[in-house]
PDBML (XML) file of the C-alpha atoms, coordinates in Angstrom:
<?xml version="1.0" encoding="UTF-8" ?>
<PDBx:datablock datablockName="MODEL"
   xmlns:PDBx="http://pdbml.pdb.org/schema/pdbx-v50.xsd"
   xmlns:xsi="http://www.w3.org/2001/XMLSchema-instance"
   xsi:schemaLocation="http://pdbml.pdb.org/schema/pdbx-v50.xsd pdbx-v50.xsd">
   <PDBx:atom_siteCategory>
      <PDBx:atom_site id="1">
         <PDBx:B_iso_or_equiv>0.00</PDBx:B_iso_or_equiv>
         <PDBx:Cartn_x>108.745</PDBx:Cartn_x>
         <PDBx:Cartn_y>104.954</PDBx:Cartn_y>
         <PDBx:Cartn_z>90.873</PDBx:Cartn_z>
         <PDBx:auth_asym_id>A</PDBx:auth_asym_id>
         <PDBx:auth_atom_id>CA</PDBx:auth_atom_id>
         <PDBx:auth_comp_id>UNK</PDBx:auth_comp_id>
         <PDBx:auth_seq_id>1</PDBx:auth_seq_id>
         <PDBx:group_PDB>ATOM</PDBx:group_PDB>
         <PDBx:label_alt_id xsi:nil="true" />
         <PDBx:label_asym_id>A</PDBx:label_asym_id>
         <PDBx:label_atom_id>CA</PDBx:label_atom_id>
         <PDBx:label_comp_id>UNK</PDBx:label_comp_id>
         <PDBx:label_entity_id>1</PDBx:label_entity_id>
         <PDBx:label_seq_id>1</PDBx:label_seq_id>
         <PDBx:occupancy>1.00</PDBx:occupancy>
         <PDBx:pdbx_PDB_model_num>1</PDBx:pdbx_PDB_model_num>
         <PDBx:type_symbol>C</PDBx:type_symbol>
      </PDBx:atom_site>
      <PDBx:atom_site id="2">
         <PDBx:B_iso_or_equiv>0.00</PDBx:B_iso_or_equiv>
         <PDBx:Cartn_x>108.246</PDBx:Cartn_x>
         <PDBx:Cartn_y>101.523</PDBx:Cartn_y>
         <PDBx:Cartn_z>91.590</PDBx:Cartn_z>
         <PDBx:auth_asym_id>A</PDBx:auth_asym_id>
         <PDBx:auth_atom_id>CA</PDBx:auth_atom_id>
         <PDBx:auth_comp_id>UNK</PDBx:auth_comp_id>
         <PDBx:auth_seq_id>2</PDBx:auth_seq_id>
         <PDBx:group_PDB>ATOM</PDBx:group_PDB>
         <PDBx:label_alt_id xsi:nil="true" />
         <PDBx:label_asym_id>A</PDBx:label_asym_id>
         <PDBx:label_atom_id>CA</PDBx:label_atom_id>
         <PDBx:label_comp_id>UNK</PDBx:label_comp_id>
         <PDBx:label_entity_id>1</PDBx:label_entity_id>
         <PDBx:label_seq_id>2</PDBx:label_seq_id>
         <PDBx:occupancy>1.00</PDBx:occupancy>
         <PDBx:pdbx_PDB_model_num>1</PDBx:pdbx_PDB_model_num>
         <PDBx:type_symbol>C</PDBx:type_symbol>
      </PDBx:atom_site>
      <PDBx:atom_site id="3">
         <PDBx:B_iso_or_equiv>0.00</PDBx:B_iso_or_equiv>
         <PDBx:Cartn_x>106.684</PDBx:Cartn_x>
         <PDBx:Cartn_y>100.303</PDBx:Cartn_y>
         <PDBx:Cartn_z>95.028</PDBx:Cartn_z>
         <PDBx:auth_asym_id>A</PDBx:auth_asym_id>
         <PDBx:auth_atom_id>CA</PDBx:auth_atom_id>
         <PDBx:auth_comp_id>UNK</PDBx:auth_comp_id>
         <PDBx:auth_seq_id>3</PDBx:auth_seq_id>
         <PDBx:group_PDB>ATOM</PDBx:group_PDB>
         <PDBx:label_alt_id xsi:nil="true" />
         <PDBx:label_asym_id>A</PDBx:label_asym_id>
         <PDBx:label_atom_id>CA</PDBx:label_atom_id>
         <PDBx:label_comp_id>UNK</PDBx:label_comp_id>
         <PDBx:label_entity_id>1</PDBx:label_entity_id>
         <PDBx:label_seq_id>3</PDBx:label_seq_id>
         <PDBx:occupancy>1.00</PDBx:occupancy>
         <PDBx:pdbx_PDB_model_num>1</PDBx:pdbx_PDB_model_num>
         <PDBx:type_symbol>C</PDBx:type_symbol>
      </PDBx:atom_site>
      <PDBx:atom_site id="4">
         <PDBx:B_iso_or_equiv>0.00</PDBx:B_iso_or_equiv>
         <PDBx:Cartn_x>103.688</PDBx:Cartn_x>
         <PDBx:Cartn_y>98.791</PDBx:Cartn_y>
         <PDBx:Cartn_z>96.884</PDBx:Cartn_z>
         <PDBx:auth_asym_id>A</PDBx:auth_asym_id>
         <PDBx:auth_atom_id>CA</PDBx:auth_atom_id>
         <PDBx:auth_comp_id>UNK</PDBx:auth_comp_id>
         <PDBx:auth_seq_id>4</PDBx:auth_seq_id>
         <PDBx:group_PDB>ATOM</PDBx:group_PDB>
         <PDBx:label_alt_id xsi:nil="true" />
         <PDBx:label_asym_id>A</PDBx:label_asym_id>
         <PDBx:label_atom_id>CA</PDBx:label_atom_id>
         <PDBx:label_comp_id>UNK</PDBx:label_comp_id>
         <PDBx:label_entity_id>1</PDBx:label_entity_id>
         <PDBx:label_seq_id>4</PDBx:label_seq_id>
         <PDBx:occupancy>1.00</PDBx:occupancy>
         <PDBx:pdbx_PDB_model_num>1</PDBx:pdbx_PDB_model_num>
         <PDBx:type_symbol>C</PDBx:type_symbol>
      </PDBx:atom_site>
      <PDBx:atom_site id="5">
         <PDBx:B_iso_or_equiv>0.00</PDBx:B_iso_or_equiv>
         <PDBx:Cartn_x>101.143</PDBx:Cartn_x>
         <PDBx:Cartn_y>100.924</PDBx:Cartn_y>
         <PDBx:Cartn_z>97.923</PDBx:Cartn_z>
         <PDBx:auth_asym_id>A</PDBx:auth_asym_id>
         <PDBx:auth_atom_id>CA</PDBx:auth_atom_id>
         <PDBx:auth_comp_id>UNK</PDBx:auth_comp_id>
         <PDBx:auth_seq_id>5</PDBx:auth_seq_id>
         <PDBx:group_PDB>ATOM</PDBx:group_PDB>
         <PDBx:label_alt_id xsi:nil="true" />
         <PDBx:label_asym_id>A</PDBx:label_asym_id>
         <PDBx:label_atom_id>CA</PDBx:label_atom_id>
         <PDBx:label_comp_id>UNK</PDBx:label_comp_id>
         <PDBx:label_entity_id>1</PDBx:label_entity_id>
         <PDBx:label_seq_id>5</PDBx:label_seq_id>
         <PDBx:occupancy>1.00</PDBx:occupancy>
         <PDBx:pdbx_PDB_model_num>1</PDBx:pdbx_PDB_model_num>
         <PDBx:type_symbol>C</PDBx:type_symbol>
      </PDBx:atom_site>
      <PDBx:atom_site id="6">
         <PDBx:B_iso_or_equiv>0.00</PDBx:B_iso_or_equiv>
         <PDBx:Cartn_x>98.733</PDBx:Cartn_x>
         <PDBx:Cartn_y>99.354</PDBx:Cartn_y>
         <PDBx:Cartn_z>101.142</PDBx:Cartn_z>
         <PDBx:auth_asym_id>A</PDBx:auth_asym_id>
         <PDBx:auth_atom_id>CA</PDBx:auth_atom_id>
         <PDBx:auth_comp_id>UNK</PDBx:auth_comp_id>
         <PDBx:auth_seq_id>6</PDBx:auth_seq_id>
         <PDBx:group_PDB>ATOM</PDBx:group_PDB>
         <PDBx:label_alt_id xsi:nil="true" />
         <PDBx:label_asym_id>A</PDBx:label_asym_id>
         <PDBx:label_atom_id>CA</PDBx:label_atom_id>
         <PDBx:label_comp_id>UNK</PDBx:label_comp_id>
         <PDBx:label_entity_id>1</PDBx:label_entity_id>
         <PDBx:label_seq_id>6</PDBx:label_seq_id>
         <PDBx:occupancy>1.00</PDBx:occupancy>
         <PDBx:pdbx_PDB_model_num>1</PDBx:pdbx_PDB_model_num>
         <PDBx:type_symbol>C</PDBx:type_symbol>
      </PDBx:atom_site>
      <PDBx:atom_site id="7">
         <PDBx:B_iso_or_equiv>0.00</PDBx:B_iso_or_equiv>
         <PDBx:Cartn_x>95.529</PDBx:Cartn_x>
         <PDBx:Cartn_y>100.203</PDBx:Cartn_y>
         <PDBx:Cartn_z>100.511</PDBx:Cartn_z>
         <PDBx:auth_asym_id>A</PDBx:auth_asym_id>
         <PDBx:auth_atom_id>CA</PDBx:auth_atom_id>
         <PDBx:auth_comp_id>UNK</PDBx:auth_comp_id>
         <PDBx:auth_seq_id>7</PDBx:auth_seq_id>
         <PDBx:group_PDB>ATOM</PDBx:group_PDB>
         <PDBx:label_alt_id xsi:nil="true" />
         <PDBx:label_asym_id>A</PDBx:label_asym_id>
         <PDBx:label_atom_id>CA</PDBx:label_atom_id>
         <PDBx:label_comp_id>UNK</PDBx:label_comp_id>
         <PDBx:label_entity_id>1</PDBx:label_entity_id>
         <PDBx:label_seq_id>7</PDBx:label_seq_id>
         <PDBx:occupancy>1.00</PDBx:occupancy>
         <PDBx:pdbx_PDB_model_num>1</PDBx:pdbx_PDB_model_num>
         <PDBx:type_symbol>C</PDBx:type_symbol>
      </PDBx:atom_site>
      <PDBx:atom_site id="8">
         <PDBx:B_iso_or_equiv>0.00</PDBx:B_iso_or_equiv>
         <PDBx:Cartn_x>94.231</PDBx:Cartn_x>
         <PDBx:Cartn_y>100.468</PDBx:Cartn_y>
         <PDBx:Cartn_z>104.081</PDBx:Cartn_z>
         <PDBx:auth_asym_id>A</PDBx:auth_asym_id>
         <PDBx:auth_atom_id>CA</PDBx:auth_atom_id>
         <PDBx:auth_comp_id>UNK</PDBx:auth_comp_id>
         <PDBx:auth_seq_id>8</PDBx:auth_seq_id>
         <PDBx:group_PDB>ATOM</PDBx:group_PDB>
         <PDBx:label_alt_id xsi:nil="true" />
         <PDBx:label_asym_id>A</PDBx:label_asym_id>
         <PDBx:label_atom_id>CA</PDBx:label_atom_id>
         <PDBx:label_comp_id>UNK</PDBx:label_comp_id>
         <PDBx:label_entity_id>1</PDBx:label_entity_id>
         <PDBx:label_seq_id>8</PDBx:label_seq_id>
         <PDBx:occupancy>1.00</PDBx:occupancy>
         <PDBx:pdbx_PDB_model_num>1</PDBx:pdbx_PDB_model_num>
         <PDBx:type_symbol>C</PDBx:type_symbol>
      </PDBx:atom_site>
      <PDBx:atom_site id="9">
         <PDBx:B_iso_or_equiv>0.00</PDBx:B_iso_or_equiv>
         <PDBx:Cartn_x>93.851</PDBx:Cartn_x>
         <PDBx:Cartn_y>102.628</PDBx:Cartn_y>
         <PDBx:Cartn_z>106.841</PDBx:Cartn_z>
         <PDBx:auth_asym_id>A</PDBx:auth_asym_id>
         <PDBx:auth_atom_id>CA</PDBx:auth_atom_id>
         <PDBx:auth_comp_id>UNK</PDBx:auth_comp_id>
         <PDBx:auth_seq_id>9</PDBx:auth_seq_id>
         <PDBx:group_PDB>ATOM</PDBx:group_PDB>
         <PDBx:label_alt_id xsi:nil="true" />
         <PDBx:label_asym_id>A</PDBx:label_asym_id>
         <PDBx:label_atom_id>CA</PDBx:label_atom_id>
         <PDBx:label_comp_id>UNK</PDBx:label_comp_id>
         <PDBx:label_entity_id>1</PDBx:label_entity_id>
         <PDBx:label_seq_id>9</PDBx:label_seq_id>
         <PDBx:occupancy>1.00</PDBx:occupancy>
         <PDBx:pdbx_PDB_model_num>1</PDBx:pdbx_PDB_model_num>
         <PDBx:type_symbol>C</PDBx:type_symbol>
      </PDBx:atom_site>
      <PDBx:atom_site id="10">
         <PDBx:B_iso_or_equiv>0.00</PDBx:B_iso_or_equiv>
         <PDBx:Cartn_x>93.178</PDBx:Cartn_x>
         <PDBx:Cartn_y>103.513</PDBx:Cartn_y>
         <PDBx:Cartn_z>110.309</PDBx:Cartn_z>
         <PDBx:auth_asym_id>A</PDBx:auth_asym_id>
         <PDBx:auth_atom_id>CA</PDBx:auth_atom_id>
         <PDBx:auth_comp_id>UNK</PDBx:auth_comp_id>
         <PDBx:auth_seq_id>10</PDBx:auth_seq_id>
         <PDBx:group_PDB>ATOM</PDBx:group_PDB>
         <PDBx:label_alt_id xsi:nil="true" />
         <PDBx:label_asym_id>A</PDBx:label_asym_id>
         <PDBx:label_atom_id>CA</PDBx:label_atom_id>
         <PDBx:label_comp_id>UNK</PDBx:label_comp_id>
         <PDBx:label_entity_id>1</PDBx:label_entity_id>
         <PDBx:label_seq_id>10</PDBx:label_seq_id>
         <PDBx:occupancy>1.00</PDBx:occupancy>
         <PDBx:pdbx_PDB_model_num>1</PDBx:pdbx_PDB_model_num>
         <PDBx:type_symbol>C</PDBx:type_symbol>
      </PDBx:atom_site>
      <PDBx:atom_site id="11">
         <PDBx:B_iso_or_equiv>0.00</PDBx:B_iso_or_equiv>
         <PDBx:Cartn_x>89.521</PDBx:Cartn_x>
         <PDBx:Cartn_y>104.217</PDBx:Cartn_y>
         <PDBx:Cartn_z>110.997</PDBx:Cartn_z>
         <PDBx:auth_asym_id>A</PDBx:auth_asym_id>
         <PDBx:auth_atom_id>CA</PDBx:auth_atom_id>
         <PDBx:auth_comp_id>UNK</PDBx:auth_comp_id>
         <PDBx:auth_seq_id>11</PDBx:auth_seq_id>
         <PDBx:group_PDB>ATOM</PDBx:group_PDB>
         <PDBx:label_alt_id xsi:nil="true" />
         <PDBx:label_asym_id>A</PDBx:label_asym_id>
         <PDBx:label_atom_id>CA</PDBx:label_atom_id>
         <PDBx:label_comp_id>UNK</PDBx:label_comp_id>
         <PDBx:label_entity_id>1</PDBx:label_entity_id>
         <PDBx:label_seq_id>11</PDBx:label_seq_id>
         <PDBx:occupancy>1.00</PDBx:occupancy>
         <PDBx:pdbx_PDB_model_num>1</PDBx:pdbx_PDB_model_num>
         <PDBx:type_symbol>C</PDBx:type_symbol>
      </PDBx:atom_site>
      <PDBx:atom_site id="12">
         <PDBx:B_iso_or_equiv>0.00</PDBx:B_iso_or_equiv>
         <PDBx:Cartn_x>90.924</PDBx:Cartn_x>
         <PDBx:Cartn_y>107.227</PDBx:Cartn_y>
         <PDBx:Cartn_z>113.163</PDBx:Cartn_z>
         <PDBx:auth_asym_id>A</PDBx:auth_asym_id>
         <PDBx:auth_atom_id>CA</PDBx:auth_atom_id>
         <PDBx:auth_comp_id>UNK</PDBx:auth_comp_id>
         <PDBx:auth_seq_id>12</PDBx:auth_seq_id>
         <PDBx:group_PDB>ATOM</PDBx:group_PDB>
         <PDBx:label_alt_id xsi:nil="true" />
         <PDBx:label_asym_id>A</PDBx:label_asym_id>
         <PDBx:label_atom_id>CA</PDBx:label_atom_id>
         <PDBx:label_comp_id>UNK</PDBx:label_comp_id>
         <PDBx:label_entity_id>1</PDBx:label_entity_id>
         <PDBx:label_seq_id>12</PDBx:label_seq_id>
         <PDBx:occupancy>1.00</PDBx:occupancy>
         <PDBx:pdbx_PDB_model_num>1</PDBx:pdbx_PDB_model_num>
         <PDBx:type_symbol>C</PDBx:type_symbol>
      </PDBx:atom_site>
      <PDBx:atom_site id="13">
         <PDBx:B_iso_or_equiv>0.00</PDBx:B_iso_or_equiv>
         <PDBx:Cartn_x>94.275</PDBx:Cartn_x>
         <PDBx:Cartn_y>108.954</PDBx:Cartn_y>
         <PDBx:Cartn_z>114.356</PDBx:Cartn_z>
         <PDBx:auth_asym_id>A</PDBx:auth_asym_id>
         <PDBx:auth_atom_id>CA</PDBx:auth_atom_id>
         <PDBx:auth_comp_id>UNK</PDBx:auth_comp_id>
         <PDBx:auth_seq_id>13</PDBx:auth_seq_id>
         <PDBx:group_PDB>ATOM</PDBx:group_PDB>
         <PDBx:label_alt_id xsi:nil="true" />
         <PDBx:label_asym_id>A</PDBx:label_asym_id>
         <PDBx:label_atom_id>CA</PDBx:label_atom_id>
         <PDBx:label_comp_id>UNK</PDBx:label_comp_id>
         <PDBx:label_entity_id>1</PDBx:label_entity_id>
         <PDBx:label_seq_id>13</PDBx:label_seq_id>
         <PDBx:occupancy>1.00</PDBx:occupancy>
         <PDBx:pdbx_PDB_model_num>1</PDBx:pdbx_PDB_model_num>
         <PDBx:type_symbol>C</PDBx:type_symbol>
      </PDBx:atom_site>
      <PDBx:atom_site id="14">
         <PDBx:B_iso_or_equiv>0.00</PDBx:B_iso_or_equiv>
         <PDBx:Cartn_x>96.581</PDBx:Cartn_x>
         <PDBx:Cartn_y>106.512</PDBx:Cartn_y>
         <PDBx:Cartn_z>116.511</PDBx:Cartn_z>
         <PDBx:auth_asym_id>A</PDBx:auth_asym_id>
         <PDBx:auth_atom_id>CA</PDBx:auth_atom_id>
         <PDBx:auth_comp_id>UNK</PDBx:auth_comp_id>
         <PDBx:auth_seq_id>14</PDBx:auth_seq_id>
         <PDBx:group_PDB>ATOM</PDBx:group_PDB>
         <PDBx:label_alt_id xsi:nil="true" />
         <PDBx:label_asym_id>A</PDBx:label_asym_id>
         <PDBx:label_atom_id>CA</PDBx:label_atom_id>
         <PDBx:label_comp_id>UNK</PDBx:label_comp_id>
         <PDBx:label_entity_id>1</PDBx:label_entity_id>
         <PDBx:label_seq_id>14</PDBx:label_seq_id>
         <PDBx:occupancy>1.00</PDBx:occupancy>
         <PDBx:pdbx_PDB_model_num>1</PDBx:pdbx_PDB_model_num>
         <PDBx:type_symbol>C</PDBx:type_symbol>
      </PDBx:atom_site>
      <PDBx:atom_site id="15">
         <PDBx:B_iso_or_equiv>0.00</PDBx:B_iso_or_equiv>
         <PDBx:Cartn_x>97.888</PDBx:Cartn_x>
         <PDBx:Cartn_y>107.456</PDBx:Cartn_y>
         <PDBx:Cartn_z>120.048</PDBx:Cartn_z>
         <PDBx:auth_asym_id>A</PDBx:auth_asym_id>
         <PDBx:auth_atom_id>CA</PDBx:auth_atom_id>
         <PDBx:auth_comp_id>UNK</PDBx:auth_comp_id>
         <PDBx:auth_seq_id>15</PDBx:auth_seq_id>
         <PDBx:group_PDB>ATOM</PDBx:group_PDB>
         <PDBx:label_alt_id xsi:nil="true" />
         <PDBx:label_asym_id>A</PDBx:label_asym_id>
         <PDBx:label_atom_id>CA</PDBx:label_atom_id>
         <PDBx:label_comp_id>UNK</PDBx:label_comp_id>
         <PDBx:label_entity_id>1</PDBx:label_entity_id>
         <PDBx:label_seq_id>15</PDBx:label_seq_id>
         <PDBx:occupancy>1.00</PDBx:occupancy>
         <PDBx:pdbx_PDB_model_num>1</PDBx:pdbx_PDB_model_num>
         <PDBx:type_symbol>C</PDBx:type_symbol>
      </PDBx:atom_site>
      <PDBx:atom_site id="16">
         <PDBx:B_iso_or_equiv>0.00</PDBx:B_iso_or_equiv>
         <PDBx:Cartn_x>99.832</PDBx:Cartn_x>
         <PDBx:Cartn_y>104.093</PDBx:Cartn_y>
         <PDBx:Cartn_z>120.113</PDBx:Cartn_z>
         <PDBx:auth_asym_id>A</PDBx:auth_asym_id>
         <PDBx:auth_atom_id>CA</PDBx:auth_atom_id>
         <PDBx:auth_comp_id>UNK</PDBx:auth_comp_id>
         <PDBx:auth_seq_id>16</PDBx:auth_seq_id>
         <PDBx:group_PDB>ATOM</PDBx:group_PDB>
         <PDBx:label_alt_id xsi:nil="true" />
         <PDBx:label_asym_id>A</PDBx:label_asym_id>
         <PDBx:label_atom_id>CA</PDBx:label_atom_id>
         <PDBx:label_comp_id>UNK</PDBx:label_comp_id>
         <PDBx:label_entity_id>1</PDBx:label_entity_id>
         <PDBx:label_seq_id>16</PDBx:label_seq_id>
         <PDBx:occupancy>1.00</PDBx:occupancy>
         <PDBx:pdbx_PDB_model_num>1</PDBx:pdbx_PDB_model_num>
         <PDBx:type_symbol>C</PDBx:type_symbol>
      </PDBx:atom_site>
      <PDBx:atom_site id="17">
         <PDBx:B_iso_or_equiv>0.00</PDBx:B_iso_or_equiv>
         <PDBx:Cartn_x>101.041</PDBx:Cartn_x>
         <PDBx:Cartn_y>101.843</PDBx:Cartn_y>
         <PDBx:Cartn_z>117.119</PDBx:Cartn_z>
         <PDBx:auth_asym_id>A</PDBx:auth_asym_id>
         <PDBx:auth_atom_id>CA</PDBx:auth_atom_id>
         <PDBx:auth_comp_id>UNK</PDBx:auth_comp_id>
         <PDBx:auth_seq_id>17</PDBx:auth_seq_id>
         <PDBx:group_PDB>ATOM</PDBx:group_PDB>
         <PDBx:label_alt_id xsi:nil="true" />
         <PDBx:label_asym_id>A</PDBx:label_asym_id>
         <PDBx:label_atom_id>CA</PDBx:label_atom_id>
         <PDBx:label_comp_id>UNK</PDBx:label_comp_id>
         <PDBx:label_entity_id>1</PDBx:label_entity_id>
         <PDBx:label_seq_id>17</PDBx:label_seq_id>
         <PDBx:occupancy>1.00</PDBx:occupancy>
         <PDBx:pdbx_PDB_model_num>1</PDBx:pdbx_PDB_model_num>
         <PDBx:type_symbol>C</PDBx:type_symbol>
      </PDBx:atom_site>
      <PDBx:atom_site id="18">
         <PDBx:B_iso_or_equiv>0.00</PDBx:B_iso_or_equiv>
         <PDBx:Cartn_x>103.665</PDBx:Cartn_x>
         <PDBx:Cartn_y>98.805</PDBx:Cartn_y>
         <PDBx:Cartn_z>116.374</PDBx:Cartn_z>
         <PDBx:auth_asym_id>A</PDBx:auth_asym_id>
         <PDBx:auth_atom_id>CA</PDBx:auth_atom_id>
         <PDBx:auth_comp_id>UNK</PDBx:auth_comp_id>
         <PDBx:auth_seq_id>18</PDBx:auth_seq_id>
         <PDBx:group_PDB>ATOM</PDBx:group_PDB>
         <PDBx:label_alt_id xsi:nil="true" />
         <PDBx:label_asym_id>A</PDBx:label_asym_id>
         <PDBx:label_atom_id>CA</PDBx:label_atom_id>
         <PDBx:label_comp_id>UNK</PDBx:label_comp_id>
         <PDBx:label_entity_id>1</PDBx:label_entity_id>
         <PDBx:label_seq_id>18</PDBx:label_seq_id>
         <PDBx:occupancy>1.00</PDBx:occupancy>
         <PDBx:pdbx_PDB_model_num>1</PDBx:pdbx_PDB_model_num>
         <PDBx:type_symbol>C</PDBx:type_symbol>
      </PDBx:atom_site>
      <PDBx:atom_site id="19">
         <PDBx:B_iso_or_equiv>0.00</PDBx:B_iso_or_equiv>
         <PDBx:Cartn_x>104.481</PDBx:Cartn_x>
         <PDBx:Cartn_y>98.526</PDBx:Cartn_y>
         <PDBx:Cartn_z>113.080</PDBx:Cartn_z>
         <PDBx:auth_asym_id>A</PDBx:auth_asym_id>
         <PDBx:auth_atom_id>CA</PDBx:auth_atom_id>
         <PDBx:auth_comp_id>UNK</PDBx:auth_comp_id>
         <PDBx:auth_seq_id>19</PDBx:auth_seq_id>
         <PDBx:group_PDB>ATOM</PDBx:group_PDB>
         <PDBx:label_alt_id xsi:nil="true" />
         <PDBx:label_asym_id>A</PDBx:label_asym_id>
         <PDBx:label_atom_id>CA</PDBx:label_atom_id>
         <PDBx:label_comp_id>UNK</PDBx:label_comp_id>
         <PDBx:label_entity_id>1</PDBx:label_entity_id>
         <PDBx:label_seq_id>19</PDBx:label_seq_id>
         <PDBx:occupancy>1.00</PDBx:occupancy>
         <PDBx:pdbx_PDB_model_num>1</PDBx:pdbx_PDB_model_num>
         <PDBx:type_symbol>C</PDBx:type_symbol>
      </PDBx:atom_site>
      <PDBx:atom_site id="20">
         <PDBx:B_iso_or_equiv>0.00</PDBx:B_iso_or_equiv>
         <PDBx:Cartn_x>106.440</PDBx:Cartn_x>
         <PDBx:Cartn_y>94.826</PDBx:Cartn_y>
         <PDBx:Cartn_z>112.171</PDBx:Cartn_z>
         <PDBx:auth_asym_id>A</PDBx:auth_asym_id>
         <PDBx:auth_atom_id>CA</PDBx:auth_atom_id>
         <PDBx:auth_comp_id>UNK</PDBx:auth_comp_id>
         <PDBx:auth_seq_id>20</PDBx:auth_seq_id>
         <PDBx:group_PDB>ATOM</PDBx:group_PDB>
         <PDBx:label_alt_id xsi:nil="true" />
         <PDBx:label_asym_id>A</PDBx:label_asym_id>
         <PDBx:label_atom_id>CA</PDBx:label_atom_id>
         <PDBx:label_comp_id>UNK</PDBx:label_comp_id>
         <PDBx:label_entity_id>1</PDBx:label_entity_id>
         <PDBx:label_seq_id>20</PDBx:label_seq_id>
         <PDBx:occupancy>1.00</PDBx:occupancy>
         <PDBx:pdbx_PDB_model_num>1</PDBx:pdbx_PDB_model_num>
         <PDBx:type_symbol>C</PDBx:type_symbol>
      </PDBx:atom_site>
      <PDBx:atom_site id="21">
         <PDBx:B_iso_or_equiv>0.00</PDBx:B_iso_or_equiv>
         <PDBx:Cartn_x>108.523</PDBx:Cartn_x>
         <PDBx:Cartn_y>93.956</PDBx:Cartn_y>
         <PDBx:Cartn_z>108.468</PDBx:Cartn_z>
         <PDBx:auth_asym_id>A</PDBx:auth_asym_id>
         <PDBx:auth_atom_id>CA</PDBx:auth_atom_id>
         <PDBx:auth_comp_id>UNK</PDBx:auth_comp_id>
         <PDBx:auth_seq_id>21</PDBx:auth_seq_id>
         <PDBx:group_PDB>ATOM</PDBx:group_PDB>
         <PDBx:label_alt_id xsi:nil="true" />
         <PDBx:label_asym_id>A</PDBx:label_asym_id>
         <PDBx:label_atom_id>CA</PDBx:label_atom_id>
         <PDBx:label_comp_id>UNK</PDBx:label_comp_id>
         <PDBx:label_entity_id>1</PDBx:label_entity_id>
         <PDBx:label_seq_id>21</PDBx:label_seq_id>
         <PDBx:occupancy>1.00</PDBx:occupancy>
         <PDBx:pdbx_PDB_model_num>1</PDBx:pdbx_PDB_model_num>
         <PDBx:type_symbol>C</PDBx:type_symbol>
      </PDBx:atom_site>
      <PDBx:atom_site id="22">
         <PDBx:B_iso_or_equiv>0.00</PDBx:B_iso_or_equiv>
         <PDBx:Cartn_x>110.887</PDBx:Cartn_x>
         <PDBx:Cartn_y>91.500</PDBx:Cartn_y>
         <PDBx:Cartn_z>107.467</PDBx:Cartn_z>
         <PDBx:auth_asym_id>A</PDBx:auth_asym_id>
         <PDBx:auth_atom_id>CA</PDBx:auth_atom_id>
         <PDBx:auth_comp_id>UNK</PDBx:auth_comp_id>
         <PDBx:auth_seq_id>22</PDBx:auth_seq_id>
         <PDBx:group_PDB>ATOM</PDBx:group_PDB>
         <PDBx:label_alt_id xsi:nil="true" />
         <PDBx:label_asym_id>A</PDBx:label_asym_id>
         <PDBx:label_atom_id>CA</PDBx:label_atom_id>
         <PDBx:label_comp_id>UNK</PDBx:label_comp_id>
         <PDBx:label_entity_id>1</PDBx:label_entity_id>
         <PDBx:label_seq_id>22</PDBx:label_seq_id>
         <PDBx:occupancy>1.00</PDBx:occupancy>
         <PDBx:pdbx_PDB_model_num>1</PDBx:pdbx_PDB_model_num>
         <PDBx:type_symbol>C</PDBx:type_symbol>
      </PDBx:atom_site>
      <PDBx:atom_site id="23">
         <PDBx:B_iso_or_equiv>0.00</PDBx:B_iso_or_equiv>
         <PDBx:Cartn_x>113.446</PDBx:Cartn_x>
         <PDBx:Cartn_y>92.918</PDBx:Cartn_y>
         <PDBx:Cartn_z>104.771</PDBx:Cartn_z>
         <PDBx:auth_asym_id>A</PDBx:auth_asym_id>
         <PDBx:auth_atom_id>CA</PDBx:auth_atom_id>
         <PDBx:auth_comp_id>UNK</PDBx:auth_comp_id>
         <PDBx:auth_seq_id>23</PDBx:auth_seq_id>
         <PDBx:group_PDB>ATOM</PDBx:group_PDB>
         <PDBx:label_alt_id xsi:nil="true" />
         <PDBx:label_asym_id>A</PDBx:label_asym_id>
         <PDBx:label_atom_id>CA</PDBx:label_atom_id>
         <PDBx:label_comp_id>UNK</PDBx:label_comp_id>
         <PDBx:label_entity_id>1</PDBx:label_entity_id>
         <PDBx:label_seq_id>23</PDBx:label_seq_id>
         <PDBx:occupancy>1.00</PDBx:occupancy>
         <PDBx:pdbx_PDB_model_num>1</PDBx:pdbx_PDB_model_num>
         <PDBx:type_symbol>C</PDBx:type_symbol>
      </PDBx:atom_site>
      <PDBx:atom_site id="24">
         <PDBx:B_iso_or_equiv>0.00</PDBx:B_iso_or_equiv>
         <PDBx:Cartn_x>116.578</PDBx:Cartn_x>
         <PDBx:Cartn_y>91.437</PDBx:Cartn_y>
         <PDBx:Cartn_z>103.064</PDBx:Cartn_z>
         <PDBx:auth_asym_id>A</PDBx:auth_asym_id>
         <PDBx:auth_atom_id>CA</PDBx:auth_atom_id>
         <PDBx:auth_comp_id>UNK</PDBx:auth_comp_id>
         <PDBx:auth_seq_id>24</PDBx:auth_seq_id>
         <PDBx:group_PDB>ATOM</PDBx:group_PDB>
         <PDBx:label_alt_id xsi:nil="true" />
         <PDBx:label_asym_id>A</PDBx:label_asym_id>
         <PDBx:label_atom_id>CA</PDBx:label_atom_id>
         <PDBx:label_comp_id>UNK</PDBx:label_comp_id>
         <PDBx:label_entity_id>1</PDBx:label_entity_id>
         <PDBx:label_seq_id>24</PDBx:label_seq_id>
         <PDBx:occupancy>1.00</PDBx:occupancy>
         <PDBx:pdbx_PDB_model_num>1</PDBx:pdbx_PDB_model_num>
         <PDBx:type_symbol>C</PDBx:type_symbol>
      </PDBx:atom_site>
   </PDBx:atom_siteCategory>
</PDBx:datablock>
């Protein structure tokens, strides 16, 4: 159950995208 939902969006459908995180 538990996570983080990101409440945002692209304002239309993406023909190119990076996407960046830092886990441990």
């Amino acid at each position: 159950t538990s996570h983080v939902l990101v409440q945002a969006q692209p304002g239309q459908p993406l023909q190119n995208l990076t996407l960046c995180l830092r886990s441990y």
